[in-house]
N, C-alpha and C. Protein backbone atom coordinates (compact mmCIF):
# COMPACT_ATOMS: atom_id res chain seq x y z
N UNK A 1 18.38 -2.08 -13.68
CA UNK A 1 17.86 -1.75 -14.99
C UNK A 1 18.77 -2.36 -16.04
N UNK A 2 18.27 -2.83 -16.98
CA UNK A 2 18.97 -4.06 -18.59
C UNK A 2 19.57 -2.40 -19.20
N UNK A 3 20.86 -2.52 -19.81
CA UNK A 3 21.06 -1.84 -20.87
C UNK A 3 21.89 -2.67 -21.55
N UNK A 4 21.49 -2.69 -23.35
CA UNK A 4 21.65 -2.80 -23.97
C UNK A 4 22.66 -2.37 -24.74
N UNK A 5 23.81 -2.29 -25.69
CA UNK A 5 24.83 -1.69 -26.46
C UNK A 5 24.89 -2.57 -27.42
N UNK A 6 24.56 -1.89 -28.71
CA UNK A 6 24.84 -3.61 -29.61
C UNK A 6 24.80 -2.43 -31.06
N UNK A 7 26.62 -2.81 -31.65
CA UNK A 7 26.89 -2.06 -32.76
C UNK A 7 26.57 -2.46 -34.18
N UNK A 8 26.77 -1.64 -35.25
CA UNK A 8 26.41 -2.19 -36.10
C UNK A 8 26.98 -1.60 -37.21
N UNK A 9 27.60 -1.90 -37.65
CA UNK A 9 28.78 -1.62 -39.03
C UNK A 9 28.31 -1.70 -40.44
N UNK A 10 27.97 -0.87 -41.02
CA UNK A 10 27.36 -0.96 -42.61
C UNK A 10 27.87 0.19 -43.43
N UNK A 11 27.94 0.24 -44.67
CA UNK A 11 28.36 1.69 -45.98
C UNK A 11 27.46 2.88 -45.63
N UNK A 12 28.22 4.34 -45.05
CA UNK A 12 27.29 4.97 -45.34
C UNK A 12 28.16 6.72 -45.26
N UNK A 13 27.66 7.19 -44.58
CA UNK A 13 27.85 8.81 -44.64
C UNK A 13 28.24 9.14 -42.84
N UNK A 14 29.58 9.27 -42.67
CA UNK A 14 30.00 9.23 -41.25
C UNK A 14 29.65 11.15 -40.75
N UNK A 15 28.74 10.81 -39.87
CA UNK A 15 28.35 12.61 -39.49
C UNK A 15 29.56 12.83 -38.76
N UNK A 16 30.66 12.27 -38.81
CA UNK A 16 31.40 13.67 -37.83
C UNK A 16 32.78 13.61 -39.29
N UNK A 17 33.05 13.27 -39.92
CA UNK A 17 34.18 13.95 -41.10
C UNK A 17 32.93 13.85 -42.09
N UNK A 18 31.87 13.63 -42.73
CA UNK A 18 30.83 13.64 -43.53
C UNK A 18 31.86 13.06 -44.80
N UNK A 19 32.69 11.93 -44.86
CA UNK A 19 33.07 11.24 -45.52
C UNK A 19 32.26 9.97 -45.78
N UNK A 20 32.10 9.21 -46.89
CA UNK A 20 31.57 8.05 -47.02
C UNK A 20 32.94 6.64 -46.77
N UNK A 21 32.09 5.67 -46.53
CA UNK A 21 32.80 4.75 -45.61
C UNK A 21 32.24 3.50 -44.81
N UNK A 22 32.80 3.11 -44.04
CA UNK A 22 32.35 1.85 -43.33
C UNK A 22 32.40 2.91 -42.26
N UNK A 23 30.91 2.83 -41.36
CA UNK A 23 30.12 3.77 -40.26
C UNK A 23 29.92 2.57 -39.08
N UNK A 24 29.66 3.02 -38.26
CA UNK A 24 29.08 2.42 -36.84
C UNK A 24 28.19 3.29 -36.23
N UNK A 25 27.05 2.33 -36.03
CA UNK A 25 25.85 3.34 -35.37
C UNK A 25 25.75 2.24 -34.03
N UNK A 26 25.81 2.34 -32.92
CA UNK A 26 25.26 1.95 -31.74
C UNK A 26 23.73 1.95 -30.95
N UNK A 27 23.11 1.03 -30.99
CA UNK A 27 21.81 1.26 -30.79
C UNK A 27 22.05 0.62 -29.29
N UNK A 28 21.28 1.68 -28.49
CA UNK A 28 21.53 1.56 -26.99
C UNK A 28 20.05 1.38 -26.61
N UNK A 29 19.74 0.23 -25.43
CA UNK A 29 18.72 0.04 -25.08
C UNK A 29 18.82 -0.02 -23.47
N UNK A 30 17.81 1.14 -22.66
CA UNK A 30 17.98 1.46 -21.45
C UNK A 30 16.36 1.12 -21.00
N UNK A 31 16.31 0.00 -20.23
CA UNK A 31 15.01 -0.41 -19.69
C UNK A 31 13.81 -0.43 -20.92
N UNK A 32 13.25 0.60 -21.04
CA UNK A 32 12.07 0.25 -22.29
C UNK A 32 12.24 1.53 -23.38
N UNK A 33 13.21 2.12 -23.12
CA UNK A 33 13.76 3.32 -24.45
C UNK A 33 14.96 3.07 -24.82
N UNK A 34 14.98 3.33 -26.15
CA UNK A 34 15.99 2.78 -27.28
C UNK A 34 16.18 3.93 -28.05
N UNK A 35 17.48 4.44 -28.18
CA UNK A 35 18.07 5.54 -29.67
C UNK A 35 18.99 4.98 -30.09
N UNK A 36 19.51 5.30 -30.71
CA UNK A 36 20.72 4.93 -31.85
C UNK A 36 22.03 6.07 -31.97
N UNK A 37 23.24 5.86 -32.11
CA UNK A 37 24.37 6.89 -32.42
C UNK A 37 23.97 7.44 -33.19
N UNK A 38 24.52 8.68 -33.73
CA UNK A 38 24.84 9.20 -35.20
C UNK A 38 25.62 7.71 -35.68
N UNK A 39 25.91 7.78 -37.16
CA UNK A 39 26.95 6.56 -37.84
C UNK A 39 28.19 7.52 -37.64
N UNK A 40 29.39 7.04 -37.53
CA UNK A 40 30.70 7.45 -37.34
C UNK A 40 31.55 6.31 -37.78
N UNK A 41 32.95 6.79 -38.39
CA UNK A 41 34.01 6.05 -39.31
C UNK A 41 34.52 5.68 -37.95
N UNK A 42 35.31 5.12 -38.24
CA UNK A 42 36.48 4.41 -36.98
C UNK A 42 37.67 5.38 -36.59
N UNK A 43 38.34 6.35 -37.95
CA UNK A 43 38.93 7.51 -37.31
C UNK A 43 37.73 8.48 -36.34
N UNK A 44 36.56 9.16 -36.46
CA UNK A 44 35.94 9.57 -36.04
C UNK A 44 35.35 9.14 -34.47
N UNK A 45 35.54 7.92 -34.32
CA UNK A 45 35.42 7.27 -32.96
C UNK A 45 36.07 7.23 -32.15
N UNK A 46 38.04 7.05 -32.91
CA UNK A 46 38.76 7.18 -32.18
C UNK A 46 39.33 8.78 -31.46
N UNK A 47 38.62 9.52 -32.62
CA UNK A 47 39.21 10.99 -32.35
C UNK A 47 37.98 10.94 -30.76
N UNK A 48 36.81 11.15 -30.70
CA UNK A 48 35.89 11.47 -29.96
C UNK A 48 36.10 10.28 -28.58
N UNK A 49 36.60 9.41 -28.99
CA UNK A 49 37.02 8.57 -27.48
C UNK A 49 35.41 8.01 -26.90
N UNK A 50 34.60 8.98 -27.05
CA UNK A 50 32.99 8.12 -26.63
C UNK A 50 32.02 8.42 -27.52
N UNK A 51 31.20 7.67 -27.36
CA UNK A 51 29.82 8.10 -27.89
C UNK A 51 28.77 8.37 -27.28
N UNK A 52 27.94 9.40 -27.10
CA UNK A 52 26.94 9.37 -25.95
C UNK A 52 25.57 10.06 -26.51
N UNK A 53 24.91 8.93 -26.09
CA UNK A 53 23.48 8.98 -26.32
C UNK A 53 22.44 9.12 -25.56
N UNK A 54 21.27 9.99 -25.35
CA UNK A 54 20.64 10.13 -24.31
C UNK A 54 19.13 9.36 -24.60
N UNK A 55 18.73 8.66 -23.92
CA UNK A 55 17.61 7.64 -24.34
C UNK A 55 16.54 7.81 -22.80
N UNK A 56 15.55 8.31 -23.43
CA UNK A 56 14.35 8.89 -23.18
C UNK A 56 13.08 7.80 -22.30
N UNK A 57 13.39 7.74 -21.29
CA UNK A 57 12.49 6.67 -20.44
C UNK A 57 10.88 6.93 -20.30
N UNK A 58 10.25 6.46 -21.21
CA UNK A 58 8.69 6.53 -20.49
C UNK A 58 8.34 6.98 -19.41
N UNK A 59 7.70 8.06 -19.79
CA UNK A 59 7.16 8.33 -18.12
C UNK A 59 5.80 7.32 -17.66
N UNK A 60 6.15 6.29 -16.63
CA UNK A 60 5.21 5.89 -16.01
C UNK A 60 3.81 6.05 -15.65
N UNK A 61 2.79 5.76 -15.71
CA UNK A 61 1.29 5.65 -15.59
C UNK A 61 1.32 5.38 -14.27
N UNK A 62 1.02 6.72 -13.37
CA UNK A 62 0.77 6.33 -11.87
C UNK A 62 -0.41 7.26 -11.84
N UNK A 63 -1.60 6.55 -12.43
CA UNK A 63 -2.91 6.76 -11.90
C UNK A 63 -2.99 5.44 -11.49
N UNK A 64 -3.75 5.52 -10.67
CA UNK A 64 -4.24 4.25 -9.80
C UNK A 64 -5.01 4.01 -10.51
N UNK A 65 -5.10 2.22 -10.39
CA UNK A 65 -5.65 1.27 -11.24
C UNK A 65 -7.46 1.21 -10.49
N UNK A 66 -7.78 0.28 -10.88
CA UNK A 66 -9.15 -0.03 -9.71
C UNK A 66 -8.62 -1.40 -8.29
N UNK A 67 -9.38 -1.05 -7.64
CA UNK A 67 -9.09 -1.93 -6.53
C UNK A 67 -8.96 -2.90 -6.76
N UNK A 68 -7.93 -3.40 -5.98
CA UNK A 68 -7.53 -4.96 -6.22
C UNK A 68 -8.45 -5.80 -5.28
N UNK A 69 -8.96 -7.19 -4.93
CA UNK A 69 -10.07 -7.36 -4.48
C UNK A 69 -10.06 -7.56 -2.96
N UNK A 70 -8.92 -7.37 -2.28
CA UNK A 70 -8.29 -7.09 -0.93
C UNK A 70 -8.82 -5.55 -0.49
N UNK A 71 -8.64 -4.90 -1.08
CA UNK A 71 -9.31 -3.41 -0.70
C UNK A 71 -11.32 -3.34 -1.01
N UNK A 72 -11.52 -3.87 -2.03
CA UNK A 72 -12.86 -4.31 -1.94
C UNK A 72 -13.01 -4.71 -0.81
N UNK A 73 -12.52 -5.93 -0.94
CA UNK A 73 -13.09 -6.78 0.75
C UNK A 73 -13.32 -5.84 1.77
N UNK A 74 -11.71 -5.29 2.12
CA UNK A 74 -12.43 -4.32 3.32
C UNK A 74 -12.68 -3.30 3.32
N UNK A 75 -13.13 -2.83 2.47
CA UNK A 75 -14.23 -1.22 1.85
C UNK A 75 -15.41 -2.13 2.29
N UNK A 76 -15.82 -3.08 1.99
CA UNK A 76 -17.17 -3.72 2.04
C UNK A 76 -17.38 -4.29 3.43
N UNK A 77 -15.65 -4.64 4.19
CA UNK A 77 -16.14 -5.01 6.09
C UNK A 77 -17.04 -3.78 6.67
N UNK A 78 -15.80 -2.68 6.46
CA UNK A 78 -15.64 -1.16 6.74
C UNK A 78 -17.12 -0.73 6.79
N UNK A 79 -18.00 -0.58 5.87
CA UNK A 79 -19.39 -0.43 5.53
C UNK A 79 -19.94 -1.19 6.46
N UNK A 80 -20.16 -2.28 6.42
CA UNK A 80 -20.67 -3.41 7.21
C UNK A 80 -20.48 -2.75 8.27
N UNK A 81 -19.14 -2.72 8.83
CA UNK A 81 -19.13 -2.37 10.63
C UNK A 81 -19.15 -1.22 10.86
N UNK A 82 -19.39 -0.21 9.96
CA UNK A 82 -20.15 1.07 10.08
C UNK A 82 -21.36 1.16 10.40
N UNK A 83 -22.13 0.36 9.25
CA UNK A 83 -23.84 0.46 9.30
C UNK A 83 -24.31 -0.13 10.33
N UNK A 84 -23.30 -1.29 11.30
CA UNK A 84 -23.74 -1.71 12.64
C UNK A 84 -23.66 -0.91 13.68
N UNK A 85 -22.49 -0.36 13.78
CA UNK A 85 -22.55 0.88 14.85
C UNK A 85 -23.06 2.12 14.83
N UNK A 86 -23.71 2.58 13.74
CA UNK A 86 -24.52 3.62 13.86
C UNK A 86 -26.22 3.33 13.45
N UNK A 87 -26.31 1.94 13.19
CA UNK A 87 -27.79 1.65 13.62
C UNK A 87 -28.56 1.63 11.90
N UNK A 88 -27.79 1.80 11.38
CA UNK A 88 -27.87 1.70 9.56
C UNK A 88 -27.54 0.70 8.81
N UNK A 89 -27.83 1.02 7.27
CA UNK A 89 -27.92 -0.77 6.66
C UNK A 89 -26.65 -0.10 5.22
N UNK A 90 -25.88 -0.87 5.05
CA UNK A 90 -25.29 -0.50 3.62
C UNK A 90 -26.17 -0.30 2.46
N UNK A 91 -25.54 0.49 1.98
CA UNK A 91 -26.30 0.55 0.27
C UNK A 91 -25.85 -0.42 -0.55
N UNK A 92 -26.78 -0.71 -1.17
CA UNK A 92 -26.32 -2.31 -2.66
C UNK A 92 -25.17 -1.49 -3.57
N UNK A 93 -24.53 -1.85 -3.33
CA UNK A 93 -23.39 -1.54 -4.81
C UNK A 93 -22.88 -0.77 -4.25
N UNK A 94 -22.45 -0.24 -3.40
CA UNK A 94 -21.84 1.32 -2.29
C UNK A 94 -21.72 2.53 -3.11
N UNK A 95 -23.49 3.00 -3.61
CA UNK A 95 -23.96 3.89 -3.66
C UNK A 95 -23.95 3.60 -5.45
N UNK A 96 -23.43 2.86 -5.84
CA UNK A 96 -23.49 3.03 -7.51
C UNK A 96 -24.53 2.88 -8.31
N UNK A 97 -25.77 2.14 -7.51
CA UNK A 97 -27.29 2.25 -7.94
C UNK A 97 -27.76 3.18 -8.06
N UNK A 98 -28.33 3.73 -9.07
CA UNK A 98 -29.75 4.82 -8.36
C UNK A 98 -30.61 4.40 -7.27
N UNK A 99 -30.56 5.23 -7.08
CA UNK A 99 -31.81 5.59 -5.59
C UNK A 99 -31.26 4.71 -4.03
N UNK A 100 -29.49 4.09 -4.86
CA UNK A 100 -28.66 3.93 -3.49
C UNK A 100 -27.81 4.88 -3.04
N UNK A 101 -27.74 5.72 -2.81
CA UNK A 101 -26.36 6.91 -3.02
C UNK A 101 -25.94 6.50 -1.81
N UNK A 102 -24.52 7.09 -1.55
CA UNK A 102 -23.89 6.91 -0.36
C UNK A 102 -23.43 5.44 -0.25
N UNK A 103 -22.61 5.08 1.04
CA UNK A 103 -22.10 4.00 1.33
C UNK A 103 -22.83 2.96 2.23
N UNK A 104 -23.21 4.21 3.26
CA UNK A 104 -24.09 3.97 4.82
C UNK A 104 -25.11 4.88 4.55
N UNK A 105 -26.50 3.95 5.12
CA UNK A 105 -27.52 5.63 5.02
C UNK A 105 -28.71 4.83 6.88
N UNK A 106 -28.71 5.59 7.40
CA UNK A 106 -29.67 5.46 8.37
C UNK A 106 -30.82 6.56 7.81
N UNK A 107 -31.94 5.54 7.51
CA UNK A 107 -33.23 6.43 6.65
C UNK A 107 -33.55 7.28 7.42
N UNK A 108 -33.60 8.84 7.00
CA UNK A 108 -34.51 9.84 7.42
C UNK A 108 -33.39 10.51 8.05
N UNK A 109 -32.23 9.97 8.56
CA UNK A 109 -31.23 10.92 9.34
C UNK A 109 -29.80 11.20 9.23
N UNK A 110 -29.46 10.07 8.23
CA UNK A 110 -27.86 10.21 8.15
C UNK A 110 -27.55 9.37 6.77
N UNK A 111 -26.42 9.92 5.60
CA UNK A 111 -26.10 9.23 4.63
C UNK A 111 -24.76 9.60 4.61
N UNK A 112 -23.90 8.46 4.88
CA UNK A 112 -22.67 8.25 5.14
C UNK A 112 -21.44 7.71 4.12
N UNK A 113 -20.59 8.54 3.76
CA UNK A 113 -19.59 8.01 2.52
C UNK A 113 -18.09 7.68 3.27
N UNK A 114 -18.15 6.31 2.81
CA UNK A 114 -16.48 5.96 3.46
C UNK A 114 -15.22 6.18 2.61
N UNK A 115 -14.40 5.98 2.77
CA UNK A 115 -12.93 6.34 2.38
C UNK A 115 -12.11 5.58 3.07
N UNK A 116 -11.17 5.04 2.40
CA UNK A 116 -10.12 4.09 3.01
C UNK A 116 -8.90 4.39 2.70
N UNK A 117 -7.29 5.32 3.25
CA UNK A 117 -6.41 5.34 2.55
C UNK A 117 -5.72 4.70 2.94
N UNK A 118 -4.35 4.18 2.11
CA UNK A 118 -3.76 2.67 2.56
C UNK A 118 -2.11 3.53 2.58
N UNK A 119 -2.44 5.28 2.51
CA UNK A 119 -1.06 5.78 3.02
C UNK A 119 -1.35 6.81 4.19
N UNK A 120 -0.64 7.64 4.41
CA UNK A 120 -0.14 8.40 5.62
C UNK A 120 -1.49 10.30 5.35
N UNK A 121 -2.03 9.94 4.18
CA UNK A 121 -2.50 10.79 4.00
C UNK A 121 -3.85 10.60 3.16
N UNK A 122 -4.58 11.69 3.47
CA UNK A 122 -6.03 11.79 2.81
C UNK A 122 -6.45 13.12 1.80
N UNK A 123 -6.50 13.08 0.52
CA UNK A 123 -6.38 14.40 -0.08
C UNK A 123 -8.20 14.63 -0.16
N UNK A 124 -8.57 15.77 0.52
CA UNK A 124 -10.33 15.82 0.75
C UNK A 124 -10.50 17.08 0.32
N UNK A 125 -11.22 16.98 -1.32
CA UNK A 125 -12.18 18.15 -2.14
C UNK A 125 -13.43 18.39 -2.05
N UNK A 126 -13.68 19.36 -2.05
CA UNK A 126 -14.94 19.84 -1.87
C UNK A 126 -15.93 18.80 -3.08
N UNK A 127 -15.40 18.58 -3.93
CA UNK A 127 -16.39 17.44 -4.67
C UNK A 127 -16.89 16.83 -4.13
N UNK A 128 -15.50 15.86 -3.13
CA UNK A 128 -16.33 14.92 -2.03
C UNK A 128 -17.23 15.36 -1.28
N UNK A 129 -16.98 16.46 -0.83
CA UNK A 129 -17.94 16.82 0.28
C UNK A 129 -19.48 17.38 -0.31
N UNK A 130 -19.61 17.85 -1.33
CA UNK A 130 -20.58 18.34 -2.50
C UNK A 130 -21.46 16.94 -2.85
N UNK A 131 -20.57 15.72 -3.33
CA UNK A 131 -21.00 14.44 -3.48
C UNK A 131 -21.87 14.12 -2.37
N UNK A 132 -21.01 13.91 -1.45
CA UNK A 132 -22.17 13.01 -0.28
C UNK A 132 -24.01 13.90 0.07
N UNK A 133 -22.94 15.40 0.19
CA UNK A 133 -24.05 16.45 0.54
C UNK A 133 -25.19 16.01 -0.24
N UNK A 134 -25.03 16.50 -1.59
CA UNK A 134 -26.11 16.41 -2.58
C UNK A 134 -26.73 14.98 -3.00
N UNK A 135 -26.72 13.88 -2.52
CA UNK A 135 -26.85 12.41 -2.04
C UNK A 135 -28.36 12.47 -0.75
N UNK A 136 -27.92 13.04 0.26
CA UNK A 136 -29.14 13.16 0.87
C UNK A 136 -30.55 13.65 0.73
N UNK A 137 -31.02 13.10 1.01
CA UNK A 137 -33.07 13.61 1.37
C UNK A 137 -32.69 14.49 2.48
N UNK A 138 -33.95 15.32 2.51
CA UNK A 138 -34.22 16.61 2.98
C UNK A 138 -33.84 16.52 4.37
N UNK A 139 -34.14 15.50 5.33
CA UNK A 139 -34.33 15.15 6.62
C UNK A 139 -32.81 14.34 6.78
N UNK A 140 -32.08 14.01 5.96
CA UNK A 140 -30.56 12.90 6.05
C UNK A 140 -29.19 14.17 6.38
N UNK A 141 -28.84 14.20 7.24
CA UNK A 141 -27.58 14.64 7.22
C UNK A 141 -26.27 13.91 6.68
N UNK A 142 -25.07 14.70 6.17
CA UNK A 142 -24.04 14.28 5.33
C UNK A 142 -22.95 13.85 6.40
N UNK A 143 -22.09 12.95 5.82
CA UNK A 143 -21.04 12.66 7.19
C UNK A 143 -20.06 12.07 6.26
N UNK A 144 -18.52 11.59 6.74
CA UNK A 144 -18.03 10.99 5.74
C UNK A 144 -17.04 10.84 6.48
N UNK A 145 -16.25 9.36 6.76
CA UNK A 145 -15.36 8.63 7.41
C UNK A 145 -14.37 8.38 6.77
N UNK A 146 -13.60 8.91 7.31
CA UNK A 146 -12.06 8.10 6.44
C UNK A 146 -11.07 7.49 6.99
N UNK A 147 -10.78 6.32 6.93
CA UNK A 147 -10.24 5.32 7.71
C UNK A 147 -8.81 5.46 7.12
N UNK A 148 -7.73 5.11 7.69
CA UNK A 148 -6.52 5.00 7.58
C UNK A 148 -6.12 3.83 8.03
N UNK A 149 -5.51 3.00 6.95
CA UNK A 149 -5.16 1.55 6.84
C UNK A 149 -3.71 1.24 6.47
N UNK A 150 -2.94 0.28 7.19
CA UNK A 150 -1.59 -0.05 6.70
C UNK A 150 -2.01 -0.55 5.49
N UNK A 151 -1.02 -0.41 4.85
CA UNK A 151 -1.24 -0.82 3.04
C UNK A 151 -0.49 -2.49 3.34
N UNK A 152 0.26 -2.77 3.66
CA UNK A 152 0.12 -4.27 3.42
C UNK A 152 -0.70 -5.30 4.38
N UNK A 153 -1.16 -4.64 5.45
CA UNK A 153 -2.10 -5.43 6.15
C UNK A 153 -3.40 -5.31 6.12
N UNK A 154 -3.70 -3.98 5.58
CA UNK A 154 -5.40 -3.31 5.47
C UNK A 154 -5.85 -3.02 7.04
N UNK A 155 -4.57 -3.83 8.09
CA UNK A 155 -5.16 -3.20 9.64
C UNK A 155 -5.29 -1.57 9.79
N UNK A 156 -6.80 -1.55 10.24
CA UNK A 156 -6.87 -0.30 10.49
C UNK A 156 -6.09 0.71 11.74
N UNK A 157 -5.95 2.19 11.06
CA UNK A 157 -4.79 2.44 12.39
C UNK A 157 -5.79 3.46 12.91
N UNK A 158 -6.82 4.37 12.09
CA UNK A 158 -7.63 5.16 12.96
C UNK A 158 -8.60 5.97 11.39
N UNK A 159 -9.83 6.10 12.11
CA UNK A 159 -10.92 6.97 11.16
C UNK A 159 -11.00 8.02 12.04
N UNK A 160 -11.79 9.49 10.58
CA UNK A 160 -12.10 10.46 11.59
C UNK A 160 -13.55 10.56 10.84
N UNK A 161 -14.74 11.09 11.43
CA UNK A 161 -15.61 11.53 10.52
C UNK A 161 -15.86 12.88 10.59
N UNK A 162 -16.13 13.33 9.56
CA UNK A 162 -16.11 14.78 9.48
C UNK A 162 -17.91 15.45 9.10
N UNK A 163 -18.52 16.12 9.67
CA UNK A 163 -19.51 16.66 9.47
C UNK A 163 -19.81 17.95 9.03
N UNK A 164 -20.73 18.62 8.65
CA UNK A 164 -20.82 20.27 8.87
C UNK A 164 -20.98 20.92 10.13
N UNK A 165 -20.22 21.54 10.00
CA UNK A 165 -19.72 22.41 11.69
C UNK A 165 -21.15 22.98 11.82
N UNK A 166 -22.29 23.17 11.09
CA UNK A 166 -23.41 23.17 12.42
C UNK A 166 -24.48 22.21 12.55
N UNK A 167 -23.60 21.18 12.07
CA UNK A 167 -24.14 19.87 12.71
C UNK A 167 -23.67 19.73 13.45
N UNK A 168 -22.32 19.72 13.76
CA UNK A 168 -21.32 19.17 14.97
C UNK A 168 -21.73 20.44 15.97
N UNK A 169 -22.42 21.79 15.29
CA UNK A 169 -22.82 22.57 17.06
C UNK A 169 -23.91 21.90 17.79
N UNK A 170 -24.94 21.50 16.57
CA UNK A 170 -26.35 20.94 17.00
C UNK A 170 -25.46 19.91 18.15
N UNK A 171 -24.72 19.05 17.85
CA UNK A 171 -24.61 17.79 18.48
C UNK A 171 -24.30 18.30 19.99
N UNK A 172 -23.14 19.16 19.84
CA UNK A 172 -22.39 20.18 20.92
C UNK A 172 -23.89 20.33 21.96
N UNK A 173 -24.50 21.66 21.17
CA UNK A 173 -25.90 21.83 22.24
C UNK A 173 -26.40 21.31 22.53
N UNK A 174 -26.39 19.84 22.24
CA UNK A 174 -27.16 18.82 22.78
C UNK A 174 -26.77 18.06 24.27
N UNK A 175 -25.54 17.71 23.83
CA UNK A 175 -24.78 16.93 25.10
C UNK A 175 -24.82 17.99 26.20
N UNK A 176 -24.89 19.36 25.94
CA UNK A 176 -25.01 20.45 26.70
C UNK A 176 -26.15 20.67 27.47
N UNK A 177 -26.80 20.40 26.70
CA UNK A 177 -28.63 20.37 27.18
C UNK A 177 -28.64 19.17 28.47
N UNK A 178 -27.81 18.06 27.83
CA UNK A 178 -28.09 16.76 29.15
C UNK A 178 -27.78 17.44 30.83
């Protein structure tokens, strides 16, 4: 990190004897925040031995930006080799059309929302799950995949999909039935 120290000597009113005089104010610059000393005489500097100023760092903007076009890309494989293995076609725009909702939709039985995280973790709200839900026709069940991806390679390390637990019994009684 750059810091800055750069003094500056002019006539004025020294805050620590409140005598008038030749002052020094220090304007300190620490990465992208900048304050200034009080002004102080030269006896006053020497009595105090330092000057210390506390300079106030921006707090950083860590909302995530929009995708950079590497995560597009494979949000858009991801879809692709979704809608092949479960027998479905992607939606135009991944769901941002009207009357496209969802990511993946197999008509009449399944509308599918992907997720890609490029860390160690997946934070999953009921919005999401409310979203996809309320996305389907009467006859479409809700589902929603979330893939876990190294962040500098985008190689995938593993998806899970998650359903409503009495969908996942239906499925249960089924294989049961065979």
């Amino acid at each position: 990190m750059r810091v800055s120290v750069i003094p500056e000597t002019q006539h004025g009113v020294c805050e620590g004897c409140h005598l008038p005089g030749a002052v020094t104010t220090f304007t300190i610059t620490v990465g992208t925040g900048t304050e200034s000393s009080p002004p102080l005489c030269a006896g006053c500097l020497r009595a105090k031995g330092e000057v210390t100023v506390d300079v106030d760092q921006p707090v950083p903007d860590t909302r995530p930006g929009p995708p950079d076009h590497r995560v597009k890309r494979t949000s858009r494989r991801n879809e692709q080799d979704i809608a092949v293995r479960i027998g479905g076609r992607r939606q135009p725009g991944s769901g941002a059309i009207p009357g496209f909702k969802g990511d993946v939709r197999v008509r009449g039985h399944l509308r599918v929302e992907l997720k890609d995280s490029f860390s160690k973790q997946f934070i999953l709200t009921t919005a999401v799950l409310d979203k996809i839900r309320g996305e389907c026709d009467r006859a479409e069940r809700p589902a929603l995949i979330v893939s876990f991806r190294d962040r500098h390679t985008h190689e995938l390390r593993e998806s899970w999909a998650l359903i409503p637990v009495e969908h996942w019994e239906e499925l249960l009684n089924a294989s049961n039935d065979r």
